[in-house]
PDB file of N, CA and C in Angstrom:
ATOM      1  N   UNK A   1       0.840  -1.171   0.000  1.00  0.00           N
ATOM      2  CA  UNK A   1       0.000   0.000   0.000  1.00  0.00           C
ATOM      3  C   UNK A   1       0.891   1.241   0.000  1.00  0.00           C
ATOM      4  N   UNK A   2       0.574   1.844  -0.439  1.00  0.00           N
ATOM      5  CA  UNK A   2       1.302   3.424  -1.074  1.00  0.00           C
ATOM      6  C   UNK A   2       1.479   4.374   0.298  1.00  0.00           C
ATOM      7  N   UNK A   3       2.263   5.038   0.717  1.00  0.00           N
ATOM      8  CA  UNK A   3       3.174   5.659   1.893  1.00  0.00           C
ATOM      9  C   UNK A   3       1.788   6.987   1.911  1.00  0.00           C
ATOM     10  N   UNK A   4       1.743   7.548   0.828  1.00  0.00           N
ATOM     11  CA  UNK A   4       0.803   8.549   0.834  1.00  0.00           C
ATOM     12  C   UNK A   4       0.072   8.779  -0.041  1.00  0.00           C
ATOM     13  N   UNK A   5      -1.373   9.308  -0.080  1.00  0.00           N
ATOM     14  CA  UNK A   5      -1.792   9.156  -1.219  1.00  0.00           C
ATOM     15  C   UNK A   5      -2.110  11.136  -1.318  1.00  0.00           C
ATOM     16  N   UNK A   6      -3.004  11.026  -2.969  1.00  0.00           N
ATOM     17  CA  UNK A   6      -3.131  12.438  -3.548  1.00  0.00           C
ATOM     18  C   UNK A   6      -4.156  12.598  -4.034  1.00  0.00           C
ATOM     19  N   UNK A   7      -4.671  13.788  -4.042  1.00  0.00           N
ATOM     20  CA  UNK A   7      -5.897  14.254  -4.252  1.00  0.00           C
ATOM     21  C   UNK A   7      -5.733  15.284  -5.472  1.00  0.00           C
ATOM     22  N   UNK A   8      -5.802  15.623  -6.600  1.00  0.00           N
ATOM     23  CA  UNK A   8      -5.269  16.434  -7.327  1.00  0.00           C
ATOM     24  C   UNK A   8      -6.494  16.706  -8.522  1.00  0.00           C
ATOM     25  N   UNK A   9      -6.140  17.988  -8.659  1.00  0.00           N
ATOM     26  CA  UNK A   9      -6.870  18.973  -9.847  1.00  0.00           C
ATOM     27  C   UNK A   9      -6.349  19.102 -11.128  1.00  0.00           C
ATOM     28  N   UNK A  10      -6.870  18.609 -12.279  1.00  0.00           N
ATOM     29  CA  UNK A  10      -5.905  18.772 -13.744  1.00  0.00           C
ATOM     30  C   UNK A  10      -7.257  19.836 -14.413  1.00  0.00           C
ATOM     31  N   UNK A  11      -6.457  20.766 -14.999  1.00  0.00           N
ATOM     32  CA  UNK A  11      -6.680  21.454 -16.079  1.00  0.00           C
ATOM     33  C   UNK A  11      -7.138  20.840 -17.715  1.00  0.00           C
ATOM     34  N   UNK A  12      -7.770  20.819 -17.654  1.00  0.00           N
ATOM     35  CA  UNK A  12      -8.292  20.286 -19.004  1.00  0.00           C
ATOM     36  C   UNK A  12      -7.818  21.321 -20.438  1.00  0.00           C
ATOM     37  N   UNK A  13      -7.544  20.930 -21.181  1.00  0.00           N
ATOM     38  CA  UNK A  13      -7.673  21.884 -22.762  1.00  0.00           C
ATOM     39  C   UNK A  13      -8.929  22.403 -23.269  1.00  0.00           C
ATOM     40  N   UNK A  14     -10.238  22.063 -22.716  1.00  0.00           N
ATOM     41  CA  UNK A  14     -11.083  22.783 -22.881  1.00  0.00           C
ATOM     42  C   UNK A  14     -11.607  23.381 -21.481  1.00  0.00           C
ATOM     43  N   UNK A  15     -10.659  23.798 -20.807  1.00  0.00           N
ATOM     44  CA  UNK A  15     -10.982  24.753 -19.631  1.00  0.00           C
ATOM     45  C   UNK A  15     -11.315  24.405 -18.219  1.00  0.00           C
ATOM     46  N   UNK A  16     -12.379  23.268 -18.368  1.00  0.00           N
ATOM     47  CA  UNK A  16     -12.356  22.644 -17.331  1.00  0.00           C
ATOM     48  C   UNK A  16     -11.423  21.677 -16.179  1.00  0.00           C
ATOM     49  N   UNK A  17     -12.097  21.686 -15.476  1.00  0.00           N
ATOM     50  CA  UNK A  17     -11.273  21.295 -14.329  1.00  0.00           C
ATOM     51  C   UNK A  17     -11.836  19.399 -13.497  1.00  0.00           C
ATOM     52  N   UNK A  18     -10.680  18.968 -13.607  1.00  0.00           N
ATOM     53  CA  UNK A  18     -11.040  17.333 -13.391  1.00  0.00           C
ATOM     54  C   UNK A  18     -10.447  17.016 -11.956  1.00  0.00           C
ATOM     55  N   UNK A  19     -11.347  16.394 -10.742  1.00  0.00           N
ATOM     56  CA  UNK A  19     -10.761  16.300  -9.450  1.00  0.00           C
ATOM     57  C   UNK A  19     -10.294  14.764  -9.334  1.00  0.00           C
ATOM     58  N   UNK A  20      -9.679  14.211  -8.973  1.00  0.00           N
ATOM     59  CA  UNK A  20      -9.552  12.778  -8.737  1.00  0.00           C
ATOM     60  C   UNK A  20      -8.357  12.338  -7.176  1.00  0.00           C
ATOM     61  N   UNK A  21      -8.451  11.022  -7.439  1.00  0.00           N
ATOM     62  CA  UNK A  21      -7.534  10.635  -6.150  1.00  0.00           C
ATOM     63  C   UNK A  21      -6.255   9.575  -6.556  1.00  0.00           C
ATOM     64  N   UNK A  22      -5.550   9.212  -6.077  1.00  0.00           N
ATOM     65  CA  UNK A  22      -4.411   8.378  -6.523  1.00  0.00           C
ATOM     66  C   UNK A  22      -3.324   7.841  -5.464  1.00  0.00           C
ATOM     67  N   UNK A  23      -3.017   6.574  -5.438  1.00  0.00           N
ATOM     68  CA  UNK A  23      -1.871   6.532  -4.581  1.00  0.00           C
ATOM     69  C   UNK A  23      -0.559   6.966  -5.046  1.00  0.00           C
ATOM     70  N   UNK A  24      -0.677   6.616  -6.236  1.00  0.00           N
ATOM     71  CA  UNK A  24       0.626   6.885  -7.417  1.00  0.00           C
ATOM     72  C   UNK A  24       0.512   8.060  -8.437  1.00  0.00           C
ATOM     73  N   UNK A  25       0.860   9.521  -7.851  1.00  0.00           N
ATOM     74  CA  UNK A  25       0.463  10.283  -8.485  1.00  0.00           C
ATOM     75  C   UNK A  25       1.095  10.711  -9.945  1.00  0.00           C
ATOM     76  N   UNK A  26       2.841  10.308  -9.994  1.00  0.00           N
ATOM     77  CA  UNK A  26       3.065  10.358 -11.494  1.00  0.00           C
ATOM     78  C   UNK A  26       2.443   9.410 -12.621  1.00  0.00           C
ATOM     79  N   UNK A  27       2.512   8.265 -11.992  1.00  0.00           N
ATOM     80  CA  UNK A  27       1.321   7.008 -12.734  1.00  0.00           C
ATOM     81  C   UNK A  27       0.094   7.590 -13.557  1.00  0.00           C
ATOM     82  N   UNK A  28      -0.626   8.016 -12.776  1.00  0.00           N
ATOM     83  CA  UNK A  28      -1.940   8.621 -13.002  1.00  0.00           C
ATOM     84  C   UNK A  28      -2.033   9.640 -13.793  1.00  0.00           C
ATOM     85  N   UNK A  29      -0.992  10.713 -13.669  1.00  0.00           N
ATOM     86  CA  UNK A  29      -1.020  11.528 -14.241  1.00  0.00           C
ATOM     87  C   UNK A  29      -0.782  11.181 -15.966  1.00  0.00           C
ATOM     88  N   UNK A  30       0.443  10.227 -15.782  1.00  0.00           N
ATOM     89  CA  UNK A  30       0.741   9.614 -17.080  1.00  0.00           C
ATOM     90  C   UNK A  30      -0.483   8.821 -17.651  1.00  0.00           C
ATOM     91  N   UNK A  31      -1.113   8.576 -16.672  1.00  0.00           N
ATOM     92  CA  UNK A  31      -2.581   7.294 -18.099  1.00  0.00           C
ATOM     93  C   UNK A  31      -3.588   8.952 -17.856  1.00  0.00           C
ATOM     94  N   UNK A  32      -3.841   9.669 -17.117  1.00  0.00           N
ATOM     95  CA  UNK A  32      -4.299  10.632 -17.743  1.00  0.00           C
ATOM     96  C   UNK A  32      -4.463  11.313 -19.264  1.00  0.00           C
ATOM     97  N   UNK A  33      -2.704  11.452 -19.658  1.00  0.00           N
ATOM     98  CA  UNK A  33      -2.165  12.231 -20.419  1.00  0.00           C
ATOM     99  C   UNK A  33      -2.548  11.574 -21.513  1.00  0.00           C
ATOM    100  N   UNK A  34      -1.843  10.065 -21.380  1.00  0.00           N
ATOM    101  CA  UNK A  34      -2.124   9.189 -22.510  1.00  0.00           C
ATOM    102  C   UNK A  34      -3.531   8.436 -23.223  1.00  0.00           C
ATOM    103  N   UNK A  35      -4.652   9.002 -22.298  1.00  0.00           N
ATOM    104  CA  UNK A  35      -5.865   8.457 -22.512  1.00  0.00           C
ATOM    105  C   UNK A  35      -6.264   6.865 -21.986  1.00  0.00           C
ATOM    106  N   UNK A  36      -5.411   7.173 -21.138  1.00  0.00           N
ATOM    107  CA  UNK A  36      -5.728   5.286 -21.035  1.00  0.00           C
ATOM    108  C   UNK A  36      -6.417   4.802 -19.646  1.00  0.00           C
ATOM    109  N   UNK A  37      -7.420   5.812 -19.105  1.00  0.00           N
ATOM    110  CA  UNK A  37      -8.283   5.225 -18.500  1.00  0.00           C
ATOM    111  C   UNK A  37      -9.725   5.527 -19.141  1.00  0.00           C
ATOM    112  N   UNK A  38     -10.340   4.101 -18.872  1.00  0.00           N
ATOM    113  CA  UNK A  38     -11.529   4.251 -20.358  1.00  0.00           C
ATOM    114  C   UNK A  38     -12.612   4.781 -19.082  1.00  0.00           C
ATOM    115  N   UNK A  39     -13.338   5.345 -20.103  1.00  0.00           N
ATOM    116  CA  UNK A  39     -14.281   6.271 -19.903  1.00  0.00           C
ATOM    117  C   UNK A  39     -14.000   7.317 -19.420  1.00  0.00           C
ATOM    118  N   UNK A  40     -12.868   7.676 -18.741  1.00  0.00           N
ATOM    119  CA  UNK A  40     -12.749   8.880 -18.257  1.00  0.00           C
ATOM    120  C   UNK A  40     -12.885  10.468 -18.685  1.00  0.00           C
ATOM    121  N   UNK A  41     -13.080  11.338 -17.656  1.00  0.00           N
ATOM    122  CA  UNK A  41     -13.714  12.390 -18.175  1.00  0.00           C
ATOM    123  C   UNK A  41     -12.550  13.030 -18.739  1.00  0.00           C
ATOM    124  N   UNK A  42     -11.550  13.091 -18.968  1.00  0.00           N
ATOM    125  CA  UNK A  42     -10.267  13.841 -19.274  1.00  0.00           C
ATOM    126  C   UNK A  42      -9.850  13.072 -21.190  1.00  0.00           C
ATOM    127  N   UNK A  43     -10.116  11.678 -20.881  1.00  0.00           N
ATOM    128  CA  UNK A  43      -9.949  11.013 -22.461  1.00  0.00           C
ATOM    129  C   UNK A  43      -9.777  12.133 -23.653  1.00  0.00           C
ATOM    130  N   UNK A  44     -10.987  12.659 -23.794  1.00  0.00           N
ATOM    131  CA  UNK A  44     -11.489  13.688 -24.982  1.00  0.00           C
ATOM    132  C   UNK A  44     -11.037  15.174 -24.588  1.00  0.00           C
ATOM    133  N   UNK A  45     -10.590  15.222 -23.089  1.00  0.00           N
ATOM    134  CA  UNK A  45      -9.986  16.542 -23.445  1.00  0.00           C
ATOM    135  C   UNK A  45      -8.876  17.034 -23.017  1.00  0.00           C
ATOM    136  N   UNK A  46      -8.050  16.191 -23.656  1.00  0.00           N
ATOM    137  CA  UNK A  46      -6.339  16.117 -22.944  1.00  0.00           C
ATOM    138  C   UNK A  46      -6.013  17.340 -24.464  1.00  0.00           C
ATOM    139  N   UNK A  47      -4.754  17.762 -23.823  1.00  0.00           N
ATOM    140  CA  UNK A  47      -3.954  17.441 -22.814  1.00  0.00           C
ATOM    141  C   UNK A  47      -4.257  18.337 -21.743  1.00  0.00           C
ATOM    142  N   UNK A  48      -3.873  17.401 -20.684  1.00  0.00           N
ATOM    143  CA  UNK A  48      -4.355  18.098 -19.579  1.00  0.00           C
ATOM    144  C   UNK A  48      -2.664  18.501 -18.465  1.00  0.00           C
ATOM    145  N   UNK A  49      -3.312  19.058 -17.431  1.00  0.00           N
ATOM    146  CA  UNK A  49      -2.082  19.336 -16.573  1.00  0.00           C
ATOM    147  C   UNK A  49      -2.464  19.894 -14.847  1.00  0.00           C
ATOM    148  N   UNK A  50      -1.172  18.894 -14.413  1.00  0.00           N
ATOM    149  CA  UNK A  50      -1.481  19.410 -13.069  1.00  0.00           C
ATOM    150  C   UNK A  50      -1.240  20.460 -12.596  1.00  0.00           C
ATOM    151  N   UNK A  51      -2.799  20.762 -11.879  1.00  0.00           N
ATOM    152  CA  UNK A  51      -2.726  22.587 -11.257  1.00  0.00           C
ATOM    153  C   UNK A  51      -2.960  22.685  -9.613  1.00  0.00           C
ATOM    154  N   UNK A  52      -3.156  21.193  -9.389  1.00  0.00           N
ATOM    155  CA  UNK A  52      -3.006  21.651  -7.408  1.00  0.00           C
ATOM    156  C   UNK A  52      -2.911  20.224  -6.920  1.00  0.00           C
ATOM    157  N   UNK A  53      -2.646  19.724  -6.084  1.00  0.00           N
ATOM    158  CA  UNK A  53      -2.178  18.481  -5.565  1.00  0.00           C
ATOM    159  C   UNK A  53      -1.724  18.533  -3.925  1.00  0.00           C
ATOM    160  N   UNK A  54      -2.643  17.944  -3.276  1.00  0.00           N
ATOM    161  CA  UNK A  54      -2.138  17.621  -2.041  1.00  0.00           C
ATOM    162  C   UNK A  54      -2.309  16.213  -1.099  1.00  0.00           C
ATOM    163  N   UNK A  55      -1.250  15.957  -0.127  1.00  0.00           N
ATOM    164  CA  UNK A  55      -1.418  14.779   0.403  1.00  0.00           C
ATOM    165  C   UNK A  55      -1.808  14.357   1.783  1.00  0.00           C
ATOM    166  N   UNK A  56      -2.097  13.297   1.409  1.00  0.00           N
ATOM    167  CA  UNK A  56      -3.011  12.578   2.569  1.00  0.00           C
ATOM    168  C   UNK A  56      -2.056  11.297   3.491  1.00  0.00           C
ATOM    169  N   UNK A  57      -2.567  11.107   4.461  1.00  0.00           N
ATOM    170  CA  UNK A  57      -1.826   9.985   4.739  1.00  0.00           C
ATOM    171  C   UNK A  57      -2.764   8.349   4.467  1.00  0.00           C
ATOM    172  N   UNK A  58      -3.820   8.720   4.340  1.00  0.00           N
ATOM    173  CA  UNK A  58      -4.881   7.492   4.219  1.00  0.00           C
ATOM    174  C   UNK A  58      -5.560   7.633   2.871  1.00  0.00           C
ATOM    175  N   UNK A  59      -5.883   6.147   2.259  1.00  0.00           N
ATOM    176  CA  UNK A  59      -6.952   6.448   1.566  1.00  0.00           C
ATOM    177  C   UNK A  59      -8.186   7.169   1.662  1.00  0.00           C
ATOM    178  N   UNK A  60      -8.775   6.640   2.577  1.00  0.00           N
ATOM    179  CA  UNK A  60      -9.583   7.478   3.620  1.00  0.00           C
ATOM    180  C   UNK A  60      -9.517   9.272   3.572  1.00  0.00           C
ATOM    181  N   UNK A  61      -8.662   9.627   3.792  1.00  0.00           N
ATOM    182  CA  UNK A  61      -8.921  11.123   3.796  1.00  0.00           C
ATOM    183  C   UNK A  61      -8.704  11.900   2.884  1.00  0.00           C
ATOM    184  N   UNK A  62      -8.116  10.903   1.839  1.00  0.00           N
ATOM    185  CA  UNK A  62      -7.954  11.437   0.344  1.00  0.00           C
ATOM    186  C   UNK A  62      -9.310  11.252  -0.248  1.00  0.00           C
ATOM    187  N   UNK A  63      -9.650   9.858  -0.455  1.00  0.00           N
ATOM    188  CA  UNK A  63     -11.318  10.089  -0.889  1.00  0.00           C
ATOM    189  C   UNK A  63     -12.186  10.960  -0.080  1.00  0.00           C
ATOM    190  N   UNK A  64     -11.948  11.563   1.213  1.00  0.00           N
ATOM    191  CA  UNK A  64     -13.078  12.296   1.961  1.00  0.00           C
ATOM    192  C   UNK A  64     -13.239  13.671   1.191  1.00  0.00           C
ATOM    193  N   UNK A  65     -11.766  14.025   1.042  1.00  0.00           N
ATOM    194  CA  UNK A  65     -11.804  15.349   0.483  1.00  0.00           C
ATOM    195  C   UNK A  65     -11.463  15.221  -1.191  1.00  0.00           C
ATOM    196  N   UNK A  66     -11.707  14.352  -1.563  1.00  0.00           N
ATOM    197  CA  UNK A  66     -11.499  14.256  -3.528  1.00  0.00           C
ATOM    198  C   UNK A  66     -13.379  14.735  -3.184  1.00  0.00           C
ATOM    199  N   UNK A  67     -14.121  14.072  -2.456  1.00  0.00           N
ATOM    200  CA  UNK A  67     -15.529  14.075  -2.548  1.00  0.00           C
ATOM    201  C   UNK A  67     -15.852  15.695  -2.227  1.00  0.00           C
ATOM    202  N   UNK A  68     -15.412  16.102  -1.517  1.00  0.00           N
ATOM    203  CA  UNK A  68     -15.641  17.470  -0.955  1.00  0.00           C
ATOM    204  C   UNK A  68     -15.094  18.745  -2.116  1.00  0.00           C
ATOM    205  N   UNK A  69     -13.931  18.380  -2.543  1.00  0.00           N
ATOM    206  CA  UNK A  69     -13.498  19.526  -3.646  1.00  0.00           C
ATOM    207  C   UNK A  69     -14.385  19.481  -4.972  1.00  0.00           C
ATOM    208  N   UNK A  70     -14.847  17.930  -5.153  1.00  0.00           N
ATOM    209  CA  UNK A  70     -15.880  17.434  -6.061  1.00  0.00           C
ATOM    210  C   UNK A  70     -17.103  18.605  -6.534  1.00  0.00           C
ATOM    211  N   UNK A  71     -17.620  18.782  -5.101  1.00  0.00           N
ATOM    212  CA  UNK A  71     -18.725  19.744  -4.774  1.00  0.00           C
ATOM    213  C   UNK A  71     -18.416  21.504  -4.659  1.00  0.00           C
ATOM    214  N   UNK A  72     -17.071  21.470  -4.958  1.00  0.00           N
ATOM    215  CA  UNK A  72     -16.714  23.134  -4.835  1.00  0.00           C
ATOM    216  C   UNK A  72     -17.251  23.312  -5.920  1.00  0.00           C
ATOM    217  N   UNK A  73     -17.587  24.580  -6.024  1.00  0.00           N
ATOM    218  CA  UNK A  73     -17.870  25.639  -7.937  1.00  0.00           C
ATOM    219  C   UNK A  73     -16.320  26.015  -8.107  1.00  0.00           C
ATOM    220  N   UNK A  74     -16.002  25.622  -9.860  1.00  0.00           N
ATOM    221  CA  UNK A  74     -14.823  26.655 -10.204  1.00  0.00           C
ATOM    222  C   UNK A  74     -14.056  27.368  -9.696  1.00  0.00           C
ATOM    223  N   UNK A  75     -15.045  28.676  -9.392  1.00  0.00           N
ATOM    224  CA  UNK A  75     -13.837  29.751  -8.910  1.00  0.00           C
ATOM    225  C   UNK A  75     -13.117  29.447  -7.601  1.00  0.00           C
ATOM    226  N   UNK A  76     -14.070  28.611  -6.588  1.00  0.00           N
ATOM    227  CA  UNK A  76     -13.286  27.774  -5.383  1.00  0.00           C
ATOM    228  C   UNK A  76     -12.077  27.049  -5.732  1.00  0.00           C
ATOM    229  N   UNK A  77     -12.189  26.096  -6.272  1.00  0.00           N
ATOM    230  CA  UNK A  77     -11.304  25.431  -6.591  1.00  0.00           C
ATOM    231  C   UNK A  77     -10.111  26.557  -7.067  1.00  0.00           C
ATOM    232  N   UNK A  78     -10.333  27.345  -7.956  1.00  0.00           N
ATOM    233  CA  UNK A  78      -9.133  28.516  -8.616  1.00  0.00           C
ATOM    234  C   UNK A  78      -8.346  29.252  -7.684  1.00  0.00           C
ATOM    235  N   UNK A  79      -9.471  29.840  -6.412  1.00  0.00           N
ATOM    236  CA  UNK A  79      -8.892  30.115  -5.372  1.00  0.00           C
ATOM    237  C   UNK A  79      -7.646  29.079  -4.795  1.00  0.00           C
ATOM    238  N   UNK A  80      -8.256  28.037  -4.800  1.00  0.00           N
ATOM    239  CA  UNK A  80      -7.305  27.064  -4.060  1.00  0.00           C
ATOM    240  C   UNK A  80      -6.008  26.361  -4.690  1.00  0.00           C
ATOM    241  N   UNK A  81      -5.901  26.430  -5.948  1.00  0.00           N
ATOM    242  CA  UNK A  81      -5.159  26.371  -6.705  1.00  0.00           C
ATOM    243  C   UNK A  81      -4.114  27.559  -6.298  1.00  0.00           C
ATOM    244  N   UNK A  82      -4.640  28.827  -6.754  1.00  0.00           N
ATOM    245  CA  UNK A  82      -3.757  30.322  -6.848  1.00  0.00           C
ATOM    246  C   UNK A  82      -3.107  30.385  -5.446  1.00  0.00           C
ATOM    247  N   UNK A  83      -3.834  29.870  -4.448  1.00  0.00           N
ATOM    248  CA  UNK A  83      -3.257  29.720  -3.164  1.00  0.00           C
ATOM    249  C   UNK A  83      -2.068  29.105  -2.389  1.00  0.00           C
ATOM    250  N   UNK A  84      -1.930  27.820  -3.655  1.00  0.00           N
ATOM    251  CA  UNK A  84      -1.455  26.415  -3.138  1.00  0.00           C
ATOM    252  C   UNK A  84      -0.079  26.183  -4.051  1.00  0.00           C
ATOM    253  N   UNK A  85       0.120  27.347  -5.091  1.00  0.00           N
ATOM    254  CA  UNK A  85       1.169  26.881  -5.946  1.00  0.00           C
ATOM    255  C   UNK A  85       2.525  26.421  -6.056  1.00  0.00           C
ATOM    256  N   UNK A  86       3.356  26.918  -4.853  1.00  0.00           N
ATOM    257  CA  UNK A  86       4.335  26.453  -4.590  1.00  0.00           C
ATOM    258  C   UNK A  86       3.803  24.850  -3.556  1.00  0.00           C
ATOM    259  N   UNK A  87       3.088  24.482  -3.101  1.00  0.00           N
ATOM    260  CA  UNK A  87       2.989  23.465  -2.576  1.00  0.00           C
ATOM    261  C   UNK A  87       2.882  22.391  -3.507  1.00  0.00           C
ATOM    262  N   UNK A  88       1.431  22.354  -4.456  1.00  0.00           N
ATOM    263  CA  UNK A  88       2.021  21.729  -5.673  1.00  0.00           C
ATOM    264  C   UNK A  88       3.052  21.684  -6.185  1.00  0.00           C
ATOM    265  N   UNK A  89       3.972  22.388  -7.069  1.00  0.00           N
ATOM    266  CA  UNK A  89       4.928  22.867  -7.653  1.00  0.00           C
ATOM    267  C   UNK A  89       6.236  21.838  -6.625  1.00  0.00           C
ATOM    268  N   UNK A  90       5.913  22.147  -5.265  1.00  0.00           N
ATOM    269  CA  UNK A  90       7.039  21.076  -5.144  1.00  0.00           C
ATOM    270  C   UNK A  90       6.617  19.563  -4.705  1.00  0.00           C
ATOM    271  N   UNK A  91       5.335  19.135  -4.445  1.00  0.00           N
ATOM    272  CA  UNK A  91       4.851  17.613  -5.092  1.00  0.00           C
ATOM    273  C   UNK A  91       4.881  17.112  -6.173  1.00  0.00           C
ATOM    274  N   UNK A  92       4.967  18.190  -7.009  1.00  0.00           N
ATOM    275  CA  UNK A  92       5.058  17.612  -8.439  1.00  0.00           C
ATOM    276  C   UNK A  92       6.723  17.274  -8.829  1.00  0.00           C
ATOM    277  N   UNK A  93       7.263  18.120  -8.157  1.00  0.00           N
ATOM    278  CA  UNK A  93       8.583  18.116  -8.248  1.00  0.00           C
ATOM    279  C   UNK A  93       9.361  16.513  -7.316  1.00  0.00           C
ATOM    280  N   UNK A  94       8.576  16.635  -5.881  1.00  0.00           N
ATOM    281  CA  UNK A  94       8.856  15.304  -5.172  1.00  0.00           C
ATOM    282  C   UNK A  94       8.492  13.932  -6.048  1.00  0.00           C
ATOM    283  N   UNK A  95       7.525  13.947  -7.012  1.00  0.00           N
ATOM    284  CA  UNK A  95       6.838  13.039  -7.602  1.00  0.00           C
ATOM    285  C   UNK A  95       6.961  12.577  -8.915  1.00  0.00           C
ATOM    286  N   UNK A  96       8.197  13.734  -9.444  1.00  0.00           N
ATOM    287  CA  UNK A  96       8.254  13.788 -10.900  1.00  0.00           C
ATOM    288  C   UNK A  96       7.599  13.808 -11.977  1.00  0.00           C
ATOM    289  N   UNK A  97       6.718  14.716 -11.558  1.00  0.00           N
ATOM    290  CA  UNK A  97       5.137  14.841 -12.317  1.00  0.00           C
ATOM    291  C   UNK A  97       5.332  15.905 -13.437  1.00  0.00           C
ATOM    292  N   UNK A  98       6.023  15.586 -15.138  1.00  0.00           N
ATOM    293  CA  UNK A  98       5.817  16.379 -15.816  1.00  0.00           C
ATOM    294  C   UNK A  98       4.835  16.530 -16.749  1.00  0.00           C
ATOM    295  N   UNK A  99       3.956  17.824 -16.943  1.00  0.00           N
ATOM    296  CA  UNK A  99       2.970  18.002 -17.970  1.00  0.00           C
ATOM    297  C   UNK A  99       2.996  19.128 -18.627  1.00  0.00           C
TER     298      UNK A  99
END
C-alpha cells in the first residue's frame, strides 16, 4: 500500500477542471495524459495538466476530500489552486510529475 496518497486537480484543454484521487500520483497523471483510463472524463480533453495536488496519509482522507473539492464551484477550486502553488509545484517536483 502506497506511503501517501493524492488528491489532485488537472486542467483540461477545454478549460475545465477534473478532481480525482491516486496513490501513485506520477502514474496517473501519465494514463491521464495518454488516454488510457476508459471512460474517463479527461480522455477527450487532454492534454491536460497538473494545477493543485495535495497529500493525505490514508486512503480514507484522500477520498473524503477528492468528494468534498468534487462539490466546490470553479472559482473555489481557482482560489485554491492560486493559493497552493508552490505546494504543488514542489509535489510535483517530489513526484516527478511532468505536464
Amino acid at each position: 500500500m502506497p506511503d501517501q496518497f493524492y488528491v489532485y486537480i488537472l486542467l483540461c484543454a477545454d478549460g475545465t477542471l477534473y478532481t480525482g484521487y491516486t496513490g501513485d500520483l506520477s502514474r496517473r497523471i501519465k494514463q491521464h495524459q495518454a488516454g488510457a483510463i476508459p471512460r474517463s472524463y479527461t480522455k477527450s480533453r487532454r492534454p491536460v495538466k497538473l494545477v493543485w495536488a495535495g497529500e493525505f496519509n490514508t486512503k480514507e482522507e484522500a477520498r473524503s476530500h477528492e468528494r468534498k473539492l468534487k462539490r466546490w464551484k470553479p472559482d473555489h477550486k481557482g482560489k485554491l489552486i492560486a493559493e497552493n502553488q508552490a505546494q504543488t509545484d514542489q509535489i510535483k517536483a517530489d513526484q516527478g510529475v511532468t505536464d
